[in-house]
C-alpha atoms as a PDB file:
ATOM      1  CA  UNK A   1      -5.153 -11.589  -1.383  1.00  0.00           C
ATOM      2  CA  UNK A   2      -1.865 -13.594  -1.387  1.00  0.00           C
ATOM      3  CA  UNK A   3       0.403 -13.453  -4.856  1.00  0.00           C
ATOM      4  CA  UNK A   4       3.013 -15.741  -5.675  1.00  0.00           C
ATOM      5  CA  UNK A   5       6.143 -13.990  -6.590  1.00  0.00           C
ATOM      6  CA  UNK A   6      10.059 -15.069  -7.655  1.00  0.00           C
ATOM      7  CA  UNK A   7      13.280 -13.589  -7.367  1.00  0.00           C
ATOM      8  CA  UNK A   8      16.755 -13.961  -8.045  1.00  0.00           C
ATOM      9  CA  UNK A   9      19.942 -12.008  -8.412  1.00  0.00           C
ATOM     10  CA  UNK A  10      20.409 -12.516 -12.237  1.00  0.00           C
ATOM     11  CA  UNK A  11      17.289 -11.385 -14.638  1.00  0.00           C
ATOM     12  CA  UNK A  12      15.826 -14.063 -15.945  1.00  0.00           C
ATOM     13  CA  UNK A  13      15.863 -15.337 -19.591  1.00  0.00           C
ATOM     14  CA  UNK A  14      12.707 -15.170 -21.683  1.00  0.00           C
ATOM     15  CA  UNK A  15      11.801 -18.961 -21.687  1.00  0.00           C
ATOM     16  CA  UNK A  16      12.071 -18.397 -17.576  1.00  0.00           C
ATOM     17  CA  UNK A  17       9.236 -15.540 -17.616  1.00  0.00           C
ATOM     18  CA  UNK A  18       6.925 -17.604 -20.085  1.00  0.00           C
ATOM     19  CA  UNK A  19       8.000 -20.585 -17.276  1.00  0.00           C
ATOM     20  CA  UNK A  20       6.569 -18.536 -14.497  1.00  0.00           C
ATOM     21  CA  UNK A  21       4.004 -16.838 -16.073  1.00  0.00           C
ATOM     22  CA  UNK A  22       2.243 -19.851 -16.894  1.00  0.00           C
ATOM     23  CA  UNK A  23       2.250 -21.135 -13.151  1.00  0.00           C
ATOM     24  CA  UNK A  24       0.126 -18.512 -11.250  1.00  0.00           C
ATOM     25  CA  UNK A  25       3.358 -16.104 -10.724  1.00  0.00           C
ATOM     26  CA  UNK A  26       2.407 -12.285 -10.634  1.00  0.00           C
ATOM     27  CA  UNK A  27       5.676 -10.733  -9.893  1.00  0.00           C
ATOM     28  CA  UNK A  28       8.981 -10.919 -10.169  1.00  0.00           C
ATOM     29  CA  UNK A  29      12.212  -9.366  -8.225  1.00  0.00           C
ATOM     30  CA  UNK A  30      14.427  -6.867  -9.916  1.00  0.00           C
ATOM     31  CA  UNK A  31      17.537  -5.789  -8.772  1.00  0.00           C
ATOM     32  CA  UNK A  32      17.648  -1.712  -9.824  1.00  0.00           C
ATOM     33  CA  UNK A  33      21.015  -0.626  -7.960  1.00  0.00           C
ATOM     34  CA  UNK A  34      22.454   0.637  -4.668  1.00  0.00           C
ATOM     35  CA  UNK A  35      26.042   0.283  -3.737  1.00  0.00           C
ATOM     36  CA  UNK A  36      25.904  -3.450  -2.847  1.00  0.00           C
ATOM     37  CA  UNK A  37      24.106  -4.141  -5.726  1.00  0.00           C
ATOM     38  CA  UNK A  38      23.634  -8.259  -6.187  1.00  0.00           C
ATOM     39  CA  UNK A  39      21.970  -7.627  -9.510  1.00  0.00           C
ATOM     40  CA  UNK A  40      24.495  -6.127 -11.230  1.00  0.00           C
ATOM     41  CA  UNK A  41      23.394  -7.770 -14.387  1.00  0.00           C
ATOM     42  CA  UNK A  42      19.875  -6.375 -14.396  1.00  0.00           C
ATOM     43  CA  UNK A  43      18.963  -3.901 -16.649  1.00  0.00           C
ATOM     44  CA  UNK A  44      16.121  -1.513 -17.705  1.00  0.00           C
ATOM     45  CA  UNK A  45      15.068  -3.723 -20.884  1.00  0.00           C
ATOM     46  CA  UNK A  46      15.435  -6.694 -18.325  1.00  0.00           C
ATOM     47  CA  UNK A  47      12.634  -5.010 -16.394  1.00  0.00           C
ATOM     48  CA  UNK A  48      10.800  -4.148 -20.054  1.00  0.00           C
ATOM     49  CA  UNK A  49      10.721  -7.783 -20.384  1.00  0.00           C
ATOM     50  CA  UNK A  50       8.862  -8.943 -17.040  1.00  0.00           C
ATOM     51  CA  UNK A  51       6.269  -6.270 -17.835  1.00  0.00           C
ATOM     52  CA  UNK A  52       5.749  -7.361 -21.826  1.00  0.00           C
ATOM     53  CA  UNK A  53       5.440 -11.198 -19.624  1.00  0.00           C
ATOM     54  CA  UNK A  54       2.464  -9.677 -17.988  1.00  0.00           C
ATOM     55  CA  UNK A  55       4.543  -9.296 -14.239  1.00  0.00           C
ATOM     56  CA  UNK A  56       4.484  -6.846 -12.106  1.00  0.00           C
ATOM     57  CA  UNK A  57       8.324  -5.726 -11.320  1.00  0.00           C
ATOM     58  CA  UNK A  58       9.264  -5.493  -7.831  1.00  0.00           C
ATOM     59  CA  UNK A  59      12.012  -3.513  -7.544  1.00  0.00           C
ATOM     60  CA  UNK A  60      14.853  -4.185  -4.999  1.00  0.00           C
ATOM     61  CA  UNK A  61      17.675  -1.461  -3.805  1.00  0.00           C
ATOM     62  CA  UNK A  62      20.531  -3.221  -2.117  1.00  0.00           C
ATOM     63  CA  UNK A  63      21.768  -0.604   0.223  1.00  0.00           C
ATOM     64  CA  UNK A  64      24.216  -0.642   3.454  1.00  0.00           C
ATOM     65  CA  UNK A  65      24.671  -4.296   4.155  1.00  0.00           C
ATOM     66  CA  UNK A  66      27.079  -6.692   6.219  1.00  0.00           C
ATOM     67  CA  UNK A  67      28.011  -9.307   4.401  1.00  0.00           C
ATOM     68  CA  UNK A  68      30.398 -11.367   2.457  1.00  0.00           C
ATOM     69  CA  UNK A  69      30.435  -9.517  -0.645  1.00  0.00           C
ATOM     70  CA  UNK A  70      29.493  -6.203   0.425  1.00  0.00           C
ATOM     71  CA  UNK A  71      32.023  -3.318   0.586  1.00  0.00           C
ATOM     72  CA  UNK A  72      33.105  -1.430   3.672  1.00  0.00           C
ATOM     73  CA  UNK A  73      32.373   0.188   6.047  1.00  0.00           C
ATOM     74  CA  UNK A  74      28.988   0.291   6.126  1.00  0.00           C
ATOM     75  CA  UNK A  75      27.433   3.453   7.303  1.00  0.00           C
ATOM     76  CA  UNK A  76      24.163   2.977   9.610  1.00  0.00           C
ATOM     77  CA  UNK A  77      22.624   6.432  10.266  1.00  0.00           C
ATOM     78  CA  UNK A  78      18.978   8.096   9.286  1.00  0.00           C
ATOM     79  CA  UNK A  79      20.884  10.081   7.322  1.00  0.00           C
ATOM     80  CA  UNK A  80      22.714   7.099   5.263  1.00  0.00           C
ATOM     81  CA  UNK A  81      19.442   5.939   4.572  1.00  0.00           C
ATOM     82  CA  UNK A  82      17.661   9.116   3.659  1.00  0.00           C
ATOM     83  CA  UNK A  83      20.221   9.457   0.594  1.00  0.00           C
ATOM     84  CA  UNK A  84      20.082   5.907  -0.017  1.00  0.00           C
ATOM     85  CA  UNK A  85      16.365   5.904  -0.412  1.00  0.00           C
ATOM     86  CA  UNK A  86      16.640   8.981  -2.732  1.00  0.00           C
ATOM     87  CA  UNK A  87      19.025   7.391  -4.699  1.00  0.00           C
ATOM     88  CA  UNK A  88      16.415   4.478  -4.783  1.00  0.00           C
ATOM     89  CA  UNK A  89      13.671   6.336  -6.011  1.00  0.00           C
ATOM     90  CA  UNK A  90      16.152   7.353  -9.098  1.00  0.00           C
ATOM     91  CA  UNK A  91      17.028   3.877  -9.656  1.00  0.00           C
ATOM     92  CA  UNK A  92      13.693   3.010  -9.920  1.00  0.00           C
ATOM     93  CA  UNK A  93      12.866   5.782 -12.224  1.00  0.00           C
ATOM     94  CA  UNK A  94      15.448   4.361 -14.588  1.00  0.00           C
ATOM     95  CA  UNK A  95      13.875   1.185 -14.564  1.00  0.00           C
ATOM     96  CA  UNK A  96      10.399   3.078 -15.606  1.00  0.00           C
ATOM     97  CA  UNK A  97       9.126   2.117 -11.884  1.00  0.00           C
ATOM     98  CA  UNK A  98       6.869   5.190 -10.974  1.00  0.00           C
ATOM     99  CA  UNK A  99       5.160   4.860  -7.605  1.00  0.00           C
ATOM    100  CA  UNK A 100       3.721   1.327  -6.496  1.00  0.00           C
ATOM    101  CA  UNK A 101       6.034  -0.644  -4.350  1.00  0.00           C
ATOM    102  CA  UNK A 102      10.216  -0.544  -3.889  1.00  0.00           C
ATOM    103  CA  UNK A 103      12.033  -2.431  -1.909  1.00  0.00           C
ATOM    104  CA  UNK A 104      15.005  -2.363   0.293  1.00  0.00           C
ATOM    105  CA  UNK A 105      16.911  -5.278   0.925  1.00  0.00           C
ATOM    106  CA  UNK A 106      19.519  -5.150   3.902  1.00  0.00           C
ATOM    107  CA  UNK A 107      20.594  -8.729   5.117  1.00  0.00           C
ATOM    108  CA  UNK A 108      20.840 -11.085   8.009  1.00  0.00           C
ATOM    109  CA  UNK A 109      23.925  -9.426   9.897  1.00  0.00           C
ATOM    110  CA  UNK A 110      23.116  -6.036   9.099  1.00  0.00           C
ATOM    111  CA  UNK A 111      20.049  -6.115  11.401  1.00  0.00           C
ATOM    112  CA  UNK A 112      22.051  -8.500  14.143  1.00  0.00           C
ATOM    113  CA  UNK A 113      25.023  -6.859  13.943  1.00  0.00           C
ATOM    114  CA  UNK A 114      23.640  -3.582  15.005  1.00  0.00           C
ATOM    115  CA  UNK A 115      19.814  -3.481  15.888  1.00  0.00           C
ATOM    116  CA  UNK A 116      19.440   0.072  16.461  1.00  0.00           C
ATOM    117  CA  UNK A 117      21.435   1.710  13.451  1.00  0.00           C
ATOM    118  CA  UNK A 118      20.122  -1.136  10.994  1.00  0.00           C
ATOM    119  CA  UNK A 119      16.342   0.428  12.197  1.00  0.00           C
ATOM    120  CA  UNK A 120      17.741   3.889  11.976  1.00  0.00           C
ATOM    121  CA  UNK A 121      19.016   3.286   8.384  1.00  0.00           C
ATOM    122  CA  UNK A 122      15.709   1.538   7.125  1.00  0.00           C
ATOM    123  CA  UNK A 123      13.965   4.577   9.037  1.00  0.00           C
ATOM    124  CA  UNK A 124      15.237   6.866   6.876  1.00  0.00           C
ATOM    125  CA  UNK A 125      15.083   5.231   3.729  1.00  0.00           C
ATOM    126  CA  UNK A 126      11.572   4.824   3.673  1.00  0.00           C
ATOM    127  CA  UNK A 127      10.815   7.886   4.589  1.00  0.00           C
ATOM    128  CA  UNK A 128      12.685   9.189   1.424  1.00  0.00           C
ATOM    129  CA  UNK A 129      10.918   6.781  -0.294  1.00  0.00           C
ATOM    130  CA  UNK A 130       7.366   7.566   0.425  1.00  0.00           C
ATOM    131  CA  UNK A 131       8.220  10.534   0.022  1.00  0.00           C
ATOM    132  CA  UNK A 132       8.382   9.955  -3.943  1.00  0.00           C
ATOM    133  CA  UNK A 133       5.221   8.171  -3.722  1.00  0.00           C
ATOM    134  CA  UNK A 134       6.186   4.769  -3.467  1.00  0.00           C
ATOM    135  CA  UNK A 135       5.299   2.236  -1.102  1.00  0.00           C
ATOM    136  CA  UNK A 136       8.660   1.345   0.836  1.00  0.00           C
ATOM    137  CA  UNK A 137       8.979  -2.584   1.365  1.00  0.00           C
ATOM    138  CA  UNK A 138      11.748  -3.564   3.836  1.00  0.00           C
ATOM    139  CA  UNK A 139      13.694  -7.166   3.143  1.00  0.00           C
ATOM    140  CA  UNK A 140      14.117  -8.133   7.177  1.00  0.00           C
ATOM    141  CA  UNK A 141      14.202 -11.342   9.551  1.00  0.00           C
ATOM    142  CA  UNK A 142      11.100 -11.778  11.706  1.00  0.00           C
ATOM    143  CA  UNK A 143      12.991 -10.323  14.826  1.00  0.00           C
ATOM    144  CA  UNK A 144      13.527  -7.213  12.412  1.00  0.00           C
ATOM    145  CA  UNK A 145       9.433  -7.099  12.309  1.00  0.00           C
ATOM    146  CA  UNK A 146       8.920  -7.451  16.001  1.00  0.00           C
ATOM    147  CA  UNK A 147      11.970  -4.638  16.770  1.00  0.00           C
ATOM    148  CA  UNK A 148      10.897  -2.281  13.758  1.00  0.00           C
ATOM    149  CA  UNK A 149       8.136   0.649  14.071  1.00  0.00           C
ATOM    150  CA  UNK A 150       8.030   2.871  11.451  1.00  0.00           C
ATOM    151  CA  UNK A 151       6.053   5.755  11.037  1.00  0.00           C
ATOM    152  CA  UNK A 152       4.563   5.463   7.563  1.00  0.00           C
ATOM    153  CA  UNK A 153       2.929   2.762   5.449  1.00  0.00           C
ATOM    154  CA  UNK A 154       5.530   0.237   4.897  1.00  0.00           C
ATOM    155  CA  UNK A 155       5.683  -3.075   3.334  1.00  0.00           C
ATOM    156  CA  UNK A 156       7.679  -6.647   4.692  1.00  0.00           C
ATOM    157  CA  UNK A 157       9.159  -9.191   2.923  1.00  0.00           C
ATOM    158  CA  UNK A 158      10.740 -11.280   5.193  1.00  0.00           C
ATOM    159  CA  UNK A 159      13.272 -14.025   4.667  1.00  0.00           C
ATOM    160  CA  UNK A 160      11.738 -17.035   6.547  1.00  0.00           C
ATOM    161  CA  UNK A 161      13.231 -20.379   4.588  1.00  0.00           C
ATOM    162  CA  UNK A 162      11.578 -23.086   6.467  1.00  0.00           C
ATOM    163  CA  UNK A 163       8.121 -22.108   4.317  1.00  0.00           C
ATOM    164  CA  UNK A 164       6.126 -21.393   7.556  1.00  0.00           C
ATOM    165  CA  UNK A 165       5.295 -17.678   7.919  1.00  0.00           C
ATOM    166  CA  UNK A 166       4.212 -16.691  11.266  1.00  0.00           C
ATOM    167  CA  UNK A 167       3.462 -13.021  12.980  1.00  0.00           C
ATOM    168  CA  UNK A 168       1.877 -14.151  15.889  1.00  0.00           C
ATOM    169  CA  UNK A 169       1.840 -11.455  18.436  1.00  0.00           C
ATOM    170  CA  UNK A 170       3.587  -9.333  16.072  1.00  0.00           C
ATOM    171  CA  UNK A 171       3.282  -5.832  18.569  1.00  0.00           C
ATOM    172  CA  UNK A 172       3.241  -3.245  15.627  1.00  0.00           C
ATOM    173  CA  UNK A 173       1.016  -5.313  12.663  1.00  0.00           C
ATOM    174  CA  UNK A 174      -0.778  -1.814  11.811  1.00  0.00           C
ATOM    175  CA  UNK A 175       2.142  -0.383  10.925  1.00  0.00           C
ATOM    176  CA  UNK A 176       2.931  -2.616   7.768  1.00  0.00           C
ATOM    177  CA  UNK A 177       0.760  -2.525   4.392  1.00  0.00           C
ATOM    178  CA  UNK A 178       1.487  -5.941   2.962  1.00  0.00           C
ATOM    179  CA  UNK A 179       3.590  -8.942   4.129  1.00  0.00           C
ATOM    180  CA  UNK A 180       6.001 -11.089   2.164  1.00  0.00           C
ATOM    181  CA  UNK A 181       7.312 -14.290   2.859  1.00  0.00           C
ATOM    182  CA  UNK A 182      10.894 -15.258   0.973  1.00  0.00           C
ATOM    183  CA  UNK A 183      10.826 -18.885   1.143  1.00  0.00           C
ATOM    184  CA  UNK A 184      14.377 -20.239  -0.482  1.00  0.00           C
ATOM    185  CA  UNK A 185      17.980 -18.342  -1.472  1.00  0.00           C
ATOM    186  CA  UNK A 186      17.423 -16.613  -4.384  1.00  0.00           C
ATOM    187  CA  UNK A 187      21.204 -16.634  -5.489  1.00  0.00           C
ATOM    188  CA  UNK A 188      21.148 -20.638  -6.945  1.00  0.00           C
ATOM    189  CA  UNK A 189      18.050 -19.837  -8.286  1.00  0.00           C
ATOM    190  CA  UNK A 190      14.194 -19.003  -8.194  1.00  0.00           C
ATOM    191  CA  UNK A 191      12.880 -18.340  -4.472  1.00  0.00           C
ATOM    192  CA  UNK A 192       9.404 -18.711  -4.127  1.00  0.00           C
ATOM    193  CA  UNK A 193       7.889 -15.582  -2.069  1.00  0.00           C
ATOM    194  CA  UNK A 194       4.255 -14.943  -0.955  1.00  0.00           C
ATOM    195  CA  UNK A 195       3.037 -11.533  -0.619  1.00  0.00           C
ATOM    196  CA  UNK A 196      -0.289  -9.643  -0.152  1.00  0.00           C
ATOM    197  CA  UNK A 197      -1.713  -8.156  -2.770  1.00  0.00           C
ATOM    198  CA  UNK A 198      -1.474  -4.185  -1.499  1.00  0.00           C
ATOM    199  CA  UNK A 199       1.893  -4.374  -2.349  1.00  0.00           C
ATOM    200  CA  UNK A 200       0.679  -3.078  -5.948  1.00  0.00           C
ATOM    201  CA  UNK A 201      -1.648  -0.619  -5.223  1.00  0.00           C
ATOM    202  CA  UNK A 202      -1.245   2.752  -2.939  1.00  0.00           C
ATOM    203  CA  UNK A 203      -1.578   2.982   0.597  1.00  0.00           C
ATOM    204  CA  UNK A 204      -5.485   2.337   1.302  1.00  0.00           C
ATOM    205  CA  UNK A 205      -7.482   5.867   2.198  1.00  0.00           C
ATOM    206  CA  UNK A 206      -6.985   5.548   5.756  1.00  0.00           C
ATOM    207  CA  UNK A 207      -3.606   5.025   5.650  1.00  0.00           C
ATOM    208  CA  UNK A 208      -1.443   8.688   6.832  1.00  0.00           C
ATOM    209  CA  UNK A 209       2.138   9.368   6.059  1.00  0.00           C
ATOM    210  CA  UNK A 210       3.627  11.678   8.127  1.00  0.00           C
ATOM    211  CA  UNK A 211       6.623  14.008   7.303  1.00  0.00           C
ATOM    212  CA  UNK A 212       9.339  14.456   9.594  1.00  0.00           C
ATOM    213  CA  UNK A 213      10.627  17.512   7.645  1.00  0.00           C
ATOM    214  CA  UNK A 214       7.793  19.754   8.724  1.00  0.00           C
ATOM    215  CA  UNK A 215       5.848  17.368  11.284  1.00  0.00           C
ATOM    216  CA  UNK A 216       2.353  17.438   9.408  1.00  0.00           C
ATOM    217  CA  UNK A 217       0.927  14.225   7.223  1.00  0.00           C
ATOM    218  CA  UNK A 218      -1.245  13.169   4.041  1.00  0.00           C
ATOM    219  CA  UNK A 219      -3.965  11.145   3.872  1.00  0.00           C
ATOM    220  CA  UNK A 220      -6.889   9.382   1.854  1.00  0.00           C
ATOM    221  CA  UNK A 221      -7.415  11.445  -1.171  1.00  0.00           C
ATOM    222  CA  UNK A 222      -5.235  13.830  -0.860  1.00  0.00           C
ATOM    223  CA  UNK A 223      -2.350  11.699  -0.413  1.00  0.00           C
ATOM    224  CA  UNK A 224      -3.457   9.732  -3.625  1.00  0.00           C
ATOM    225  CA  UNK A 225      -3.391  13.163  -5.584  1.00  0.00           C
ATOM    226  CA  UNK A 226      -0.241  14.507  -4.168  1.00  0.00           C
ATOM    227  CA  UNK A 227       1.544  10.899  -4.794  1.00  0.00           C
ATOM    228  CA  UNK A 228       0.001  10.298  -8.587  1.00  0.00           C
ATOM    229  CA  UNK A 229       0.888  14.134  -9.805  1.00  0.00           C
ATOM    230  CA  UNK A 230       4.416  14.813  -8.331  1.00  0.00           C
ATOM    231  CA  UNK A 231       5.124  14.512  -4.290  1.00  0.00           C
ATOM    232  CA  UNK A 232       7.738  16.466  -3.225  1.00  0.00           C
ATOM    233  CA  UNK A 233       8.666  18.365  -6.213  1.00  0.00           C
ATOM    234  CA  UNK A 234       5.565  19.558  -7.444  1.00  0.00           C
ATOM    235  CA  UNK A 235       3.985  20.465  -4.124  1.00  0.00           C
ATOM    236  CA  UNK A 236       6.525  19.877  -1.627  1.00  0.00           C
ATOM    237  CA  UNK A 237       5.991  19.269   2.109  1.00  0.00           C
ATOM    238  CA  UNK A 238       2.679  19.265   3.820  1.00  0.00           C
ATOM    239  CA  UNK A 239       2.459  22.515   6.363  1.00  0.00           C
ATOM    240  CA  UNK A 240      -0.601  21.852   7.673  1.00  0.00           C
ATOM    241  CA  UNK A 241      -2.748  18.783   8.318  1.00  0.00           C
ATOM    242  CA  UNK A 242      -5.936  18.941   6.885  1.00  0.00           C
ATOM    243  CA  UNK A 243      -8.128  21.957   7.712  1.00  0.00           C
ATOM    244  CA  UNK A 244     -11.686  23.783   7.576  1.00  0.00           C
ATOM    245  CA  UNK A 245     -11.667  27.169   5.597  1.00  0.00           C
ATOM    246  CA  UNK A 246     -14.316  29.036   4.238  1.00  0.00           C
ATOM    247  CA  UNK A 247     -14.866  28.449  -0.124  1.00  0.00           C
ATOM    248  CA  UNK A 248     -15.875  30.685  -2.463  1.00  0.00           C
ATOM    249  CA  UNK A 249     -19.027  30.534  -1.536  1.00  0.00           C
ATOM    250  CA  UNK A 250     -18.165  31.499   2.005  1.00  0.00           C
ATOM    251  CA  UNK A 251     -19.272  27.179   3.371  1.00  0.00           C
ATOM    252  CA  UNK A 252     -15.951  25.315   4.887  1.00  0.00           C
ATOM    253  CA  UNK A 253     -14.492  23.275   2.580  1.00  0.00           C
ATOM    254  CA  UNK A 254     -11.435  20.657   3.711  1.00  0.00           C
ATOM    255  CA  UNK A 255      -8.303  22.173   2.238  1.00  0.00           C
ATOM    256  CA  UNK A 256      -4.586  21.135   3.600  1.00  0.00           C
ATOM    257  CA  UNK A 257      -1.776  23.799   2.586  1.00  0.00           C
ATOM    258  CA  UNK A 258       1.827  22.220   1.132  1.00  0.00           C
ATOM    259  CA  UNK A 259       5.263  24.440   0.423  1.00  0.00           C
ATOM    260  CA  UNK A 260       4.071  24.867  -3.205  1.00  0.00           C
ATOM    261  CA  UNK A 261       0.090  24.141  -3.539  1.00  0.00           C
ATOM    262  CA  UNK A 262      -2.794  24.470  -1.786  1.00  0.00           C
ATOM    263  CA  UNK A 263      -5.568  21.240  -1.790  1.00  0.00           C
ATOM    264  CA  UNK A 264      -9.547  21.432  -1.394  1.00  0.00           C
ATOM    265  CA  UNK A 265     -11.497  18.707  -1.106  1.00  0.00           C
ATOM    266  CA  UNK A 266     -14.918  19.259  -3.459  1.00  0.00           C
ATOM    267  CA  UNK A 267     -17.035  16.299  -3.687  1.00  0.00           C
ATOM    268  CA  UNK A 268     -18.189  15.128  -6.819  1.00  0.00           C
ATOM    269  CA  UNK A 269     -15.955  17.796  -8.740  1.00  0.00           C
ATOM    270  CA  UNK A 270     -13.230  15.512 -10.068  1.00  0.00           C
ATOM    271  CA  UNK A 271     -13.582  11.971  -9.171  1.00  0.00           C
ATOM    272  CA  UNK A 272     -10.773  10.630 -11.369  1.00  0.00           C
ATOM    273  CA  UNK A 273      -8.549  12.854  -9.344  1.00  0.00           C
ATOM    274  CA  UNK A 274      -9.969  11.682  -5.761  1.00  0.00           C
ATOM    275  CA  UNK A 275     -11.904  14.787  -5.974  1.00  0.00           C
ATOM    276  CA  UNK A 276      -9.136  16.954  -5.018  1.00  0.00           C
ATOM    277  CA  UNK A 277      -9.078  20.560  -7.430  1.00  0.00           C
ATOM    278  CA  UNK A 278      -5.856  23.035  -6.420  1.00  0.00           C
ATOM    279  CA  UNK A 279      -6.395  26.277  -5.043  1.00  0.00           C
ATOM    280  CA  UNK A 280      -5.939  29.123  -7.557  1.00  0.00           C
ATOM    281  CA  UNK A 281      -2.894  30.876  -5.385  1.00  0.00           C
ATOM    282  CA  UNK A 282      -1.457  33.103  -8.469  1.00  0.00           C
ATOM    283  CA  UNK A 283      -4.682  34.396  -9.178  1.00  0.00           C
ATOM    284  CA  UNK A 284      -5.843  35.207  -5.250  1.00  0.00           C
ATOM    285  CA  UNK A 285      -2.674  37.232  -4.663  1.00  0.00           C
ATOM    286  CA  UNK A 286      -2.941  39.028  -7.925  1.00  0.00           C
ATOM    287  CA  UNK A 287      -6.503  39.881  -6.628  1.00  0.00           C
ATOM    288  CA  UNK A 288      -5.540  40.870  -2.888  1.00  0.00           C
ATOM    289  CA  UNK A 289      -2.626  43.282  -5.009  1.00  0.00           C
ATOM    290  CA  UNK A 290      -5.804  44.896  -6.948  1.00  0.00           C
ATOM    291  CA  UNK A 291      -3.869  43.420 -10.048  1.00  0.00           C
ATOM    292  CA  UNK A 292      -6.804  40.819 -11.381  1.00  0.00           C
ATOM    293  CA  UNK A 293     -10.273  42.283 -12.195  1.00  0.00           C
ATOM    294  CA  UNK A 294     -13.330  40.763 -10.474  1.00  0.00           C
ATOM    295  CA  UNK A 295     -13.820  38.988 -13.468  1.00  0.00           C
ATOM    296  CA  UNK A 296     -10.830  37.198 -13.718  1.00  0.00           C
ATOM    297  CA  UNK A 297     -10.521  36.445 -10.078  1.00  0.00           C
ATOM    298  CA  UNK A 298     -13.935  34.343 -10.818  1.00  0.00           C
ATOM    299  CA  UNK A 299     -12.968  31.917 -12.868  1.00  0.00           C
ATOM    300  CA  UNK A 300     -13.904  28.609 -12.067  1.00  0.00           C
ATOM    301  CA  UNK A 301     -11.455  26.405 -10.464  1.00  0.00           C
ATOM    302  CA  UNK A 302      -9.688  23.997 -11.996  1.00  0.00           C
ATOM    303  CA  UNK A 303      -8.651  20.722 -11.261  1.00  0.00           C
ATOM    304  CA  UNK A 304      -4.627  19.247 -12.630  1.00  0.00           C
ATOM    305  CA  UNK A 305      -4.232  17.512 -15.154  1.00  0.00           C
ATOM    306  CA  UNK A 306      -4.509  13.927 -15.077  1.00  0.00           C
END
């Protein structure tokens, strides 16, 4: 389902938001930092305001970027963008943006100026930034689409001003969840910007990110879990894909094993939490150490907190 959507490079004023939200707007664009920041003026009670409007806030990270007002030199690597998107992900936390979409924006001569860092940077970034559990969106020029293949589940919003979006034969259309369409210069004012509606919602259950960090992926439910309770942090890194083990009760069960936590997949258990309960780890090695009575290692399993 298509939204209509507006941004510009100044927050707007509250008579603007009533404006919009009166004419079938459901987002708006809101500039949250990185070093070529064009929304300098933005800040976190700007984004309270959109929300107490009733609009979603998309959040935009201006990273490495060529162009007239951007510093120098700009620094095109994986790397470059895997601290940029980090530093995203605490911009958006400032601006009380927790998971749901974030976007990068990297302009015009960026990408044409050099093709394969510009990919490498953007690479990186959303990697970081799924990471976090957000759905990366990357601001591009339709070449940008055809040229760009990313690995996870990653938004476009693409700056097409003559109104007529196209991606025919667009090579790698699997690889994106949601398209945008920026139809006029937001710096003299409102653009007007299509995009699809999974921009606001997690990746879809067959959707799989996969980690370059340890080379295994998350998917469906548990990548819902492990992105609404924590990512990284709490449970770090998935080190294995998903796997059959024997339960309790000695029938498989699905279970996938991260740096910090263990998932299992028990249907019907926990269906506000995608039906995902954590492995009791503390308490099994306590009981292979002869440290935790048979009682205590029987206690039922419990699901986290919501």
């Amino acid at each position: 389902m298509a939204e209509l959507g507006v941004d510009r490079a100044s927050p707007p004023t509250s008579a603007e938001l009533a404006l919009v939200s009166t004419n079938h707007v459901a987002w708006v664009g809101g500039y949250v930092g990185g070093v070529n920041n064009g929304g300098r003026a933005w800040t976190p009670a700007d984004a309270d305001r959109v929300r107490a409007a009733g609009l979603h806030l998309l959040p935009i990270y201006v990273g490495e970027n060529v162009c007239d007002r951007c510093k120098t030199p700009v620094v095109l690597t994986a790397a470059q963008g895997t601290a940029d998107g980090n530093d995203a992900v605490a911009c958006a936390s400032r601006y009380a943006c927790r998971g749901g979409p974030l976007a990068l924006d990297v302009e015009y001569a960026t990408y044409t100026g050099n093709v394969a860092g510009a990919l490498a940077y953007a690479e990186g970034w959303t990697v970081a930034v799924a990471a976090a559990g957000y759905l990366p969106v990357v601001y591009a020029i339709l070449q940008t689409a055809h040229d760009y293949q990313p690995r996870i589940p990653t938004g476009l919003w693409i700056a097409d001003w003559d109104g007529v979006g196209d991606l025919a034969g667009l090579p790698n259309a699997g690889r994106f969840s949601g398209v945008g369409w920026q139809y006029a210069d937001n710096w003299h004012g409102f653009d007007v910007s299509h995009a699809d509606g999974r921009w606001w919602g997690q990746p879809a259950s067959d959707d799989h990110i996969v980690f370059p960090q340890t080379g295994h992926g998350i998917g469906g439910g548990f990548y819902q879990f492990w992105a609404h309770h924590g990512g990284v942090p709490i449970f770090g890194y998935p080190l294995t894909d998903e796997v059959q083990e024997p339960g309790a009760d000695g029938k498989p069960i699905t279970v996938q094993w991260f740096e910090r936590a263990r998932f299992e997949w028990h249907p019907g258990a926990d269906p506000a939490n995608w039906d995902v309960v954590l492995g009791r780890l503390g308490a099994e090695a306590l009981v292979r150490a002869g440290r935790l009575g048979h009682a205590g290692a029987a206690l039922r399993r419990r699901p986290a907190p919501p």
